[in-house]
Protein backbone atom coordinates (compact mmCIF):
# COMPACT_ATOMS: atom_id res chain seq x y z
CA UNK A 1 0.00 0.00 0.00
CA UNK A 2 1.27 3.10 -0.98
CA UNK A 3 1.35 5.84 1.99
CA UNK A 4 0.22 9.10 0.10
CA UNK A 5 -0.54 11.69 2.36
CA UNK A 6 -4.04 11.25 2.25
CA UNK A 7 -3.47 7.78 3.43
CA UNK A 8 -1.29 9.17 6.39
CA UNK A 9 -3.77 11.27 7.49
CA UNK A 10 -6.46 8.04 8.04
CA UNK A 11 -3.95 6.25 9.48
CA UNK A 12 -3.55 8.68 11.91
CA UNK A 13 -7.24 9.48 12.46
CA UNK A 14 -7.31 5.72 12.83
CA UNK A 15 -4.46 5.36 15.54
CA UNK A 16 -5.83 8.95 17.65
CA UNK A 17 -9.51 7.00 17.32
CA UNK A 18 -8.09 3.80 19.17
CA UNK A 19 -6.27 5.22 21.84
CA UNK A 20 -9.36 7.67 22.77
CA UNK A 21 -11.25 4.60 23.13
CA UNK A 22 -8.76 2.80 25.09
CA UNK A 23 -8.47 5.88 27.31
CA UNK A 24 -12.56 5.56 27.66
CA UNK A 25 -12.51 2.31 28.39
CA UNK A 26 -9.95 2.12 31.15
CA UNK A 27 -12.14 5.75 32.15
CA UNK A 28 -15.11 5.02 32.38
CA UNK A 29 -16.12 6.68 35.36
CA UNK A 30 -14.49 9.85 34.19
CA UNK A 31 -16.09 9.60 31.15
CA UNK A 32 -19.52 8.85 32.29
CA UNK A 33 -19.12 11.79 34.66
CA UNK A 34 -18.15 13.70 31.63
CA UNK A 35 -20.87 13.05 30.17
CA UNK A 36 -23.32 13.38 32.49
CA UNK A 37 -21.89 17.12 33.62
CA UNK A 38 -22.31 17.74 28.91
CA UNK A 39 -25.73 16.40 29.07
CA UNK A 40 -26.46 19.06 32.41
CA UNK A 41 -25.09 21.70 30.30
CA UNK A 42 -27.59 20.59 27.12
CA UNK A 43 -30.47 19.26 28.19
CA UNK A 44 -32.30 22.59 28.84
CA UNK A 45 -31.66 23.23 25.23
CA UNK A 46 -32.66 19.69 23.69
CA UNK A 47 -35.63 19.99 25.85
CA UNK A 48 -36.51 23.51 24.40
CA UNK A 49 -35.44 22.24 21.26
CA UNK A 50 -38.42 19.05 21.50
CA UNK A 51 -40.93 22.14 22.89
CA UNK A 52 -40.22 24.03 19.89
CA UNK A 53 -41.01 21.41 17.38
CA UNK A 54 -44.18 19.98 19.04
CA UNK A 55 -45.71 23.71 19.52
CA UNK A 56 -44.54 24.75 15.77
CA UNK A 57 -47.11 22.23 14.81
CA UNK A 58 -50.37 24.11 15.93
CA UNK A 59 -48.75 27.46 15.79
CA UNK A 60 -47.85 26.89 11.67
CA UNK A 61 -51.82 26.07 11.60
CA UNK A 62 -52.60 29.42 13.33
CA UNK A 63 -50.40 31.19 11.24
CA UNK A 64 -51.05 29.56 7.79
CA UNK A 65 -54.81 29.94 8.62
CA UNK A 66 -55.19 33.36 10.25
CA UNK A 67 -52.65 35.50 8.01
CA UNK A 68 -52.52 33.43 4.19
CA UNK A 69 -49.85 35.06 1.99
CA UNK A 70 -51.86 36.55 -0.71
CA UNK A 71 -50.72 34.82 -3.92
CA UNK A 72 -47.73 31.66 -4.02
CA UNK A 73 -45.68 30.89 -1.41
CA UNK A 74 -43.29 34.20 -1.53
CA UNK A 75 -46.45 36.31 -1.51
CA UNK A 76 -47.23 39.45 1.13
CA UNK A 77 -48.86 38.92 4.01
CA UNK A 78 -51.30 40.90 5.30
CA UNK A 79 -49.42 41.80 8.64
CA UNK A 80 -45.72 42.17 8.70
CA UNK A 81 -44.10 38.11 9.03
CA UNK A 82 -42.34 39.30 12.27
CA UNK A 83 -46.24 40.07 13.98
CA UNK A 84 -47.46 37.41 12.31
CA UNK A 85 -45.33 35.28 13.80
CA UNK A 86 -45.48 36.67 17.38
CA UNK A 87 -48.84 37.02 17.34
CA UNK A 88 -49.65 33.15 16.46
CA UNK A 89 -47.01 32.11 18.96
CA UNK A 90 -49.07 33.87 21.72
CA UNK A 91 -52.44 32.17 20.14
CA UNK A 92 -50.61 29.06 20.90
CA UNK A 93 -49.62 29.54 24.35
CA UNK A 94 -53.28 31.00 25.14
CA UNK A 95 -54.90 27.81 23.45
CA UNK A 96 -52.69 25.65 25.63
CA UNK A 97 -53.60 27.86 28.89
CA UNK A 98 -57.43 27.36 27.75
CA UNK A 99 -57.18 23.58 27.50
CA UNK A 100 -55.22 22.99 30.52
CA UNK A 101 -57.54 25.24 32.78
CA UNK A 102 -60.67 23.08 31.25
CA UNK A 103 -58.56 20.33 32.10
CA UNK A 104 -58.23 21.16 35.73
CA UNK A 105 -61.95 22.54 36.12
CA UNK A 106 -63.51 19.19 34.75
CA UNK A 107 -60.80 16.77 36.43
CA UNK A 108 -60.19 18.26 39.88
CA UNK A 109 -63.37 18.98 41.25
CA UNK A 110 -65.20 15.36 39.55
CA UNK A 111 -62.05 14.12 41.11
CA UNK A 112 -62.34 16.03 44.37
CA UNK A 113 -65.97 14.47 44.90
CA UNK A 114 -64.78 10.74 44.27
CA UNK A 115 -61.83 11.37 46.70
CA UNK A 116 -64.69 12.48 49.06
CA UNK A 117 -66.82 8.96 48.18
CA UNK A 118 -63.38 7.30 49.04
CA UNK A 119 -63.10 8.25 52.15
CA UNK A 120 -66.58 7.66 53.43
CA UNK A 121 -66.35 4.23 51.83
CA UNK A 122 -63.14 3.51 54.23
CA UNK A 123 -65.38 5.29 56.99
CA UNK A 124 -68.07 2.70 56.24
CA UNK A 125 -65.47 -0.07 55.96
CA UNK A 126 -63.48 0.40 59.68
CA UNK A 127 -67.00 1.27 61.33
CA UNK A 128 -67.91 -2.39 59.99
CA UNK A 129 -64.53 -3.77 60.54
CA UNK A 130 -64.85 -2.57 64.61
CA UNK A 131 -68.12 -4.22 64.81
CA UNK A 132 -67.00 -7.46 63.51
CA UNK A 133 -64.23 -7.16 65.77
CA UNK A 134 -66.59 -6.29 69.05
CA UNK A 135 -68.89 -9.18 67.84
CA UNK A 136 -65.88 -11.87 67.43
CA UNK A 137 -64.59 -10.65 71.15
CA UNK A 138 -67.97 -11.24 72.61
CA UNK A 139 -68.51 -14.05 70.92
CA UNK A 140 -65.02 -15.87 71.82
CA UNK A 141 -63.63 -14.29 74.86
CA UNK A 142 -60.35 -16.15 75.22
CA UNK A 143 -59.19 -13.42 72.86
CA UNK A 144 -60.17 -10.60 75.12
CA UNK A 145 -58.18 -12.45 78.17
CA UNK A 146 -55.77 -13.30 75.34
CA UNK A 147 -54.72 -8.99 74.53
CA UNK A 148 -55.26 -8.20 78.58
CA UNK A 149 -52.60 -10.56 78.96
CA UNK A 150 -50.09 -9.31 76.28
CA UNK A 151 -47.53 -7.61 77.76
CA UNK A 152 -45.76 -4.33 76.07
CA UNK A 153 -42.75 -2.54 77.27
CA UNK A 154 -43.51 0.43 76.90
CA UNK A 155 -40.82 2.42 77.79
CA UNK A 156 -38.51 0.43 75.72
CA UNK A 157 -40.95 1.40 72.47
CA UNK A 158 -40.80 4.67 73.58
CA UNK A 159 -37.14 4.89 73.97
CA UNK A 160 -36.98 3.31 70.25
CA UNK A 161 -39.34 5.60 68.40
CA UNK A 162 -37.30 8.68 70.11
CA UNK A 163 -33.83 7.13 68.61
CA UNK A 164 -35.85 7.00 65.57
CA UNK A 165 -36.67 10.11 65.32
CA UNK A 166 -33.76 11.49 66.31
CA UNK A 167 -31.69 10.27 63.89
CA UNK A 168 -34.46 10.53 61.09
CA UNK A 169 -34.42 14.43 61.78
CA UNK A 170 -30.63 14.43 59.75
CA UNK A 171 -32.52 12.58 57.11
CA UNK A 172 -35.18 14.67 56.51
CA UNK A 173 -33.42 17.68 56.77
CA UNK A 174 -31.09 16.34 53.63
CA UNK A 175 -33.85 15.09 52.01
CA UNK A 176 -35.83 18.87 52.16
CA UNK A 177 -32.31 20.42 50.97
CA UNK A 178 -31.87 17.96 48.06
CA UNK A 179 -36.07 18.27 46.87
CA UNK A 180 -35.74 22.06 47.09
CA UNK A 181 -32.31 22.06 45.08
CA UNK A 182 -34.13 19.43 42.80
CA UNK A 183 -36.66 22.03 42.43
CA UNK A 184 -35.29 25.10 42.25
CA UNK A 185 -32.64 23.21 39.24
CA UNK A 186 -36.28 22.04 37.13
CA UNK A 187 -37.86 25.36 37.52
CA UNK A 188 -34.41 27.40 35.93
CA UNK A 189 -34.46 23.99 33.33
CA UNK A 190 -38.01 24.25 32.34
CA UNK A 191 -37.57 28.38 32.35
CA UNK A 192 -34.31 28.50 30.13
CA UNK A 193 -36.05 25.44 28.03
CA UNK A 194 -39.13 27.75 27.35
CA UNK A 195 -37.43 30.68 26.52
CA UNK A 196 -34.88 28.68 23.78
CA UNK A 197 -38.23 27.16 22.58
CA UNK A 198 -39.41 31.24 22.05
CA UNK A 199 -36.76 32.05 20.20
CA UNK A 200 -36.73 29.21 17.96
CA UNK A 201 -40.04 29.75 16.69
CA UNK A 202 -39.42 33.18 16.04
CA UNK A 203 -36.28 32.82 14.29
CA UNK A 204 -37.16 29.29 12.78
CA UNK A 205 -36.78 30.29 9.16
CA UNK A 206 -33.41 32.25 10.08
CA UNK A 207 -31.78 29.54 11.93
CA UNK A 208 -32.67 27.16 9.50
CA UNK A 209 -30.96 29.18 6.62
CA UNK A 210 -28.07 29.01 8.86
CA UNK A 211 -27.86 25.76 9.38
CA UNK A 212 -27.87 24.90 6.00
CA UNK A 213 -25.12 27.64 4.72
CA UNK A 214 -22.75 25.87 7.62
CA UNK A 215 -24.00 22.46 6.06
CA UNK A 216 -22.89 23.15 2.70
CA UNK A 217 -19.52 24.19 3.66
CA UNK A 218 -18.63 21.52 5.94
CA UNK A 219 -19.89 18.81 3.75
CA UNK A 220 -19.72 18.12 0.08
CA UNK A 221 -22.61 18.89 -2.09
CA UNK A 222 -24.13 15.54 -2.79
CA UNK A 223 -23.94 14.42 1.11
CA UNK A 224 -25.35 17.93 2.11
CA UNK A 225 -28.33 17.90 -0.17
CA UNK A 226 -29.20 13.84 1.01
CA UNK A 227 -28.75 14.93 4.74
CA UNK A 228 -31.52 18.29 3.83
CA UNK A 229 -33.45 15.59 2.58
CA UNK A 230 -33.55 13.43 5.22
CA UNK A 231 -34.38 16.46 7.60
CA UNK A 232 -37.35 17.32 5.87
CA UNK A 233 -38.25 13.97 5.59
CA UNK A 234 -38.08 13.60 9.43
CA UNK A 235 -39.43 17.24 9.93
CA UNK A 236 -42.92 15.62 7.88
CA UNK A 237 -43.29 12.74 9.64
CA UNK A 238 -42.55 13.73 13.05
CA UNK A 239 -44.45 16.79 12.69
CA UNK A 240 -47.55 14.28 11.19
CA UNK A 241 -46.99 12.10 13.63
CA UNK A 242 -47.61 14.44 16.80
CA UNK A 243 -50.97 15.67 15.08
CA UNK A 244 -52.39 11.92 14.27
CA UNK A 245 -51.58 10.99 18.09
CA UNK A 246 -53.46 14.32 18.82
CA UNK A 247 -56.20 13.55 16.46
CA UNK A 248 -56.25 10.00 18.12
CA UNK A 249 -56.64 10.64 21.81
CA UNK A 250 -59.87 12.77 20.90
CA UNK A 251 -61.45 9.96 18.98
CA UNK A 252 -60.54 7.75 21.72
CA UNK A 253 -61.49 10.25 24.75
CA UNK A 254 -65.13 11.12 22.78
CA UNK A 255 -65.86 7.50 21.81
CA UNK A 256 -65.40 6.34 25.96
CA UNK A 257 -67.70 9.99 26.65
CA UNK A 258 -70.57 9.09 23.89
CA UNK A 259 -70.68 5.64 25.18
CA UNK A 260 -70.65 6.07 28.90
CA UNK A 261 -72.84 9.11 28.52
CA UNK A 262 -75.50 6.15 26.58
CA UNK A 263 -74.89 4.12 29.50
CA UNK A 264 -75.80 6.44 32.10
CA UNK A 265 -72.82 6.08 33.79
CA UNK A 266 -71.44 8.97 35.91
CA UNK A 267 -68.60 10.51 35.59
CA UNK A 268 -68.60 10.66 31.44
CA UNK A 269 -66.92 13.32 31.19
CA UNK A 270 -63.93 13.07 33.54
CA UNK A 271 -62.95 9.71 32.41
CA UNK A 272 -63.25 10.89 28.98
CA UNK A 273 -60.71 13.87 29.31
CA UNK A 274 -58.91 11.15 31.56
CA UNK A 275 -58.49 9.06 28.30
CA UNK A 276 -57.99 11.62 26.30
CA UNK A 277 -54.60 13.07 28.02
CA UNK A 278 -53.35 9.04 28.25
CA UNK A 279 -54.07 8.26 25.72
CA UNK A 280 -51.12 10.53 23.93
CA UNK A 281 -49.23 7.91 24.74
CA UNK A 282 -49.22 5.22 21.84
CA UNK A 283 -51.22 2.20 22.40
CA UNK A 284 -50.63 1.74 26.31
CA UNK A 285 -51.77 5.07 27.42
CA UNK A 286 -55.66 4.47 27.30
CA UNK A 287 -54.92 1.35 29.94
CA UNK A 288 -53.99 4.12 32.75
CA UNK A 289 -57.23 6.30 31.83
CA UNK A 290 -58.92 2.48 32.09
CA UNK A 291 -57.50 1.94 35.96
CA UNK A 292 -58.54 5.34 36.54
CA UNK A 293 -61.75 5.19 35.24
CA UNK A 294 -62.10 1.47 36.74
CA UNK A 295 -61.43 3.00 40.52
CA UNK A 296 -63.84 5.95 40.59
CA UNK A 297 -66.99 4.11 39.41
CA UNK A 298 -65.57 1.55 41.84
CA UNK A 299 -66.27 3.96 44.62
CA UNK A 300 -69.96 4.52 43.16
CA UNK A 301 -70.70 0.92 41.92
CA UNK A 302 -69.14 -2.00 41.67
CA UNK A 303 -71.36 -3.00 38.54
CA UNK A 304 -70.74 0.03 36.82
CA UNK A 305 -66.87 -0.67 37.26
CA UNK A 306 -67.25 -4.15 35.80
CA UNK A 307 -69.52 -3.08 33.01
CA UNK A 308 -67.03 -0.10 32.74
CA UNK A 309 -64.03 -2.67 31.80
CA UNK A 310 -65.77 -4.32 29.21
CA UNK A 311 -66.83 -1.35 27.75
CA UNK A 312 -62.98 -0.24 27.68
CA UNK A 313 -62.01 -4.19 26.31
CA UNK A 314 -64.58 -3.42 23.60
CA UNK A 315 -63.39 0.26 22.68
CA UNK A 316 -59.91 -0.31 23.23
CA UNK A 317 -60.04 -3.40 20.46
CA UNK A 318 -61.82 -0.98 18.02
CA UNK A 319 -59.04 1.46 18.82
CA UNK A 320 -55.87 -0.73 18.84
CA UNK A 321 -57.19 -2.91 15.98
CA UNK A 322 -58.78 0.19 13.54
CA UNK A 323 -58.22 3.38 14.63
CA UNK A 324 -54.60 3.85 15.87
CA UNK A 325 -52.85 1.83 13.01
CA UNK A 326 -55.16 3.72 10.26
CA UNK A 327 -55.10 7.85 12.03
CA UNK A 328 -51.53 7.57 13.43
CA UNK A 329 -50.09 4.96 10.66
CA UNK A 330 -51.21 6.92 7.85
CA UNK A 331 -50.85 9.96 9.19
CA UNK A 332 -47.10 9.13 9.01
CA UNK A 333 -46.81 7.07 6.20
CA UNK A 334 -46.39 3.17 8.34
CA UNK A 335 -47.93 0.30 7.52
CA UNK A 336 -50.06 -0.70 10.69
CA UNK A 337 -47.78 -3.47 11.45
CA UNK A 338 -44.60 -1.51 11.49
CA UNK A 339 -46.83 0.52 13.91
CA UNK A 340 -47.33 -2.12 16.65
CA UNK A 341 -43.46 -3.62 16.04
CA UNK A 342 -42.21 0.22 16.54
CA UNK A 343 -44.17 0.65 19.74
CA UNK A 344 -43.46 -2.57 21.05
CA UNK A 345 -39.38 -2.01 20.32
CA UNK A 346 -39.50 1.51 21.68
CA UNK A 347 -41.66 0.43 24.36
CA UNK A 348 -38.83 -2.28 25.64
CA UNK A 349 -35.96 0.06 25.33
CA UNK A 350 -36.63 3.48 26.28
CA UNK A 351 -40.62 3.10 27.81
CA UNK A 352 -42.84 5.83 27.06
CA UNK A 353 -40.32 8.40 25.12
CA UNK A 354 -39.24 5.54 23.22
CA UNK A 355 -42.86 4.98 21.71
CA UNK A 356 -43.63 7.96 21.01
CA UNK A 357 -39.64 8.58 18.99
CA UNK A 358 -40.09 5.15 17.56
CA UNK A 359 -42.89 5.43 15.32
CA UNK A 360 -42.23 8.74 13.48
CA UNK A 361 -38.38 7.26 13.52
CA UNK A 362 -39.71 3.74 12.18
CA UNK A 363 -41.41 5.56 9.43
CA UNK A 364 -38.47 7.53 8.37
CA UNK A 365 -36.03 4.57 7.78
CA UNK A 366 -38.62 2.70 6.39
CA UNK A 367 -38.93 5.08 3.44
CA UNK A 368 -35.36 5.38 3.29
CA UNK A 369 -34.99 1.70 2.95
CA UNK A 370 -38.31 1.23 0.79
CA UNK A 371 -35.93 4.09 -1.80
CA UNK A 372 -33.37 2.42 -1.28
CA UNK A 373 -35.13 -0.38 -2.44
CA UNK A 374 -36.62 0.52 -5.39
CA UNK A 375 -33.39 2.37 -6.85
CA UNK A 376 -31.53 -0.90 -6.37
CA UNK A 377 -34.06 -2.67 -8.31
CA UNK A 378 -34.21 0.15 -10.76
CA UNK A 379 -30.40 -0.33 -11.13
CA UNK A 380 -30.72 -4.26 -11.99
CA UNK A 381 -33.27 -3.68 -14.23
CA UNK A 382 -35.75 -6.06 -12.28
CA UNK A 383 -39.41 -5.22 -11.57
CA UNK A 384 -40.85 -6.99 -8.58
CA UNK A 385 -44.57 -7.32 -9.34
């Protein structure tokens, strides 16, 4: 082999590549340290980053619907793109405000009154329970001689809870400086994380011109234009994805309110909005609005609970089976099988987040691959019928 320069300089990327990795591996606490103080550093960005993207997807609606461009896609619009812009954003952050306060007005005070029920059920229960148990001491009272006898030191229990909480007030005091520090470090995360989500939806079109300029110089022309490709690509599916799972949960959440509200069952419209906010979460999600659902009417009937879970068993087959693979698999360009394998995958390795990155992900390499496909064929000449 002939060492050219160029072949120098991969050698030596090769060489610098190995030791780094040796170093890593004989590091690994350092480097997992490392990495943990980067991701510290990032994360309020990534997460402002994911914030961005999801509310870009109603606030493009707003915007597109509200203030149309009068003619083509470079036309005027009929307030300067700037207030346009703003003025959407705040639409979206007022829509969210409405929808989480009607939220919170249907859920807490539906859920306020079974919390009541709950308690006078355990009332009921212990005021039965003490009556069994004066019944069974009358009844047998060997067991009343029984406790007289029983002898407690009581001093010694005394001396023992003391100790206990003695040393537990160290504990606690730890534990209250470490919650408010937990705090106090989510509230600056989830502040700095808004505000980077703010200014990439202002400056979206900006940014991504940026992006791109710094793409094209770093890469050569053919691998830049395939990885802009790929972007968009993702940007579509992703951005389809979050408003079929959308589109999904309100099916889901007004098929379990139509139904109950047929079946004169109460609470319609809590479980409903219960449902509807689980059920974001691909094809699990409406099993935690079920358990939900299953313990208030538990506290009101016991039938209605039962006839409650088969009416979920029915709804969530119609769901699972016709809905989900058709709104959310179309709406990003799956197959419904590649639906349920992508959930189930993303499911095992990274639980909820990995559902909900799997699918729109799934979808992306599977038109990548179904290309990829079809130029290879192309290439042979062979047409697979």
């Amino acid at each position: 082999m002939e060492l050219t320069g160029k072949t120098m300089k991969q050698l030596m990327l090769l060489v610098t590549f190995g030791v780094l990795l040796l170093v890593g591996v004989q590091r690994l606490d350092v480097v997992i340290g490392a990495l943990g103080f980067g991701w510290g550093i990032v994360s309020p960005l990534l997460i402002g980053a994911a914030l961005a993207f999801v509310l870009n997807v109603p606030m493009s609606f707003l915007e597109r619907k509200l203030f149309p461009r009068s003619s083509g896609r470079k036309g005027k619009r009929r307030l300067p793109p700037a207030l346009a812009r703003a003025v959407s954003l705040l639409l979206t952050f007022a829509l969210l405000v409405v929808v989480a306060l009607l939220l919170v007005l249907v859920i807490v005070p539906q859920l306020g009154e079974s919390m009541s029920s709950l308690g006078l059920a355990i009332a009921a229960t212990a005021g039965r329970a003490m009556e069994w148990a004066q019944e069974q001491f009358a009844a047998y009272p060997e067991i009343a001689y029984g406790l007289e006898e029983l002898k407690i030191d009581w001093q010694g229990l005394a001396r023992a809870v003391w100790d206990f909480l003695t040393r537990g007030v160290g504990s606690v005091v730890t534990s209250t400086i470490s919650v408010t520090r937990q705090i106090i470090s989510a509230v600056s995360t989830g502040f700095i994380a808004m505000i980077f989500a703010v200014y990439l939806l202002l400056q979206k079109e900006k940014l991504g011109q940026q992006c791109r300029r710094a793409l094209y110089a770093l890469l050569p022309q053919k691998a830049a234009d395939q990885t802009v490709r790929i972007c968009r690509l993702s940007h579509r599916v992703f951005a389809s994805f979050i408003t079929g799972q959308c589109v999904e949960a309100v099916i889901l959440g007004g098929m379990f309110f139509v139904a109950m509200t047929l079946l004169r069952m109460p609470y319609a419209l809590l479980v409903g909005c219960l449902i509807s906010v689980t059920a974001l979460i691909p094809i699990v999600g409406a099993f935690i609005g079920c358990i939900v659902g299953a313990f208030l009417l538990l506290m009101v009937s016991p039938v209605q609970a039962l006839i409650f879970v088969a009416l979920f068993l029915v709804l969530q087959q119609v769901e699972g089976n016709l809905i989900y693979p058709h709104v959310v698999g179309s709406s990003v360009g799956l197959p419904s099988i590649w639906v349920l394998a992508a959930v189930s995958v993303g499911g095992s390795l990274m639980g909820v987040a990995g559902m909900l990155v799997f699918i729109p992900l799934t979808s992306v390499l599977y038109a990548l691959f179904r290309e990829f496909v079809y130029l290879r064929l192309k290439e042979k000449n062979l047409r697979i019928d």
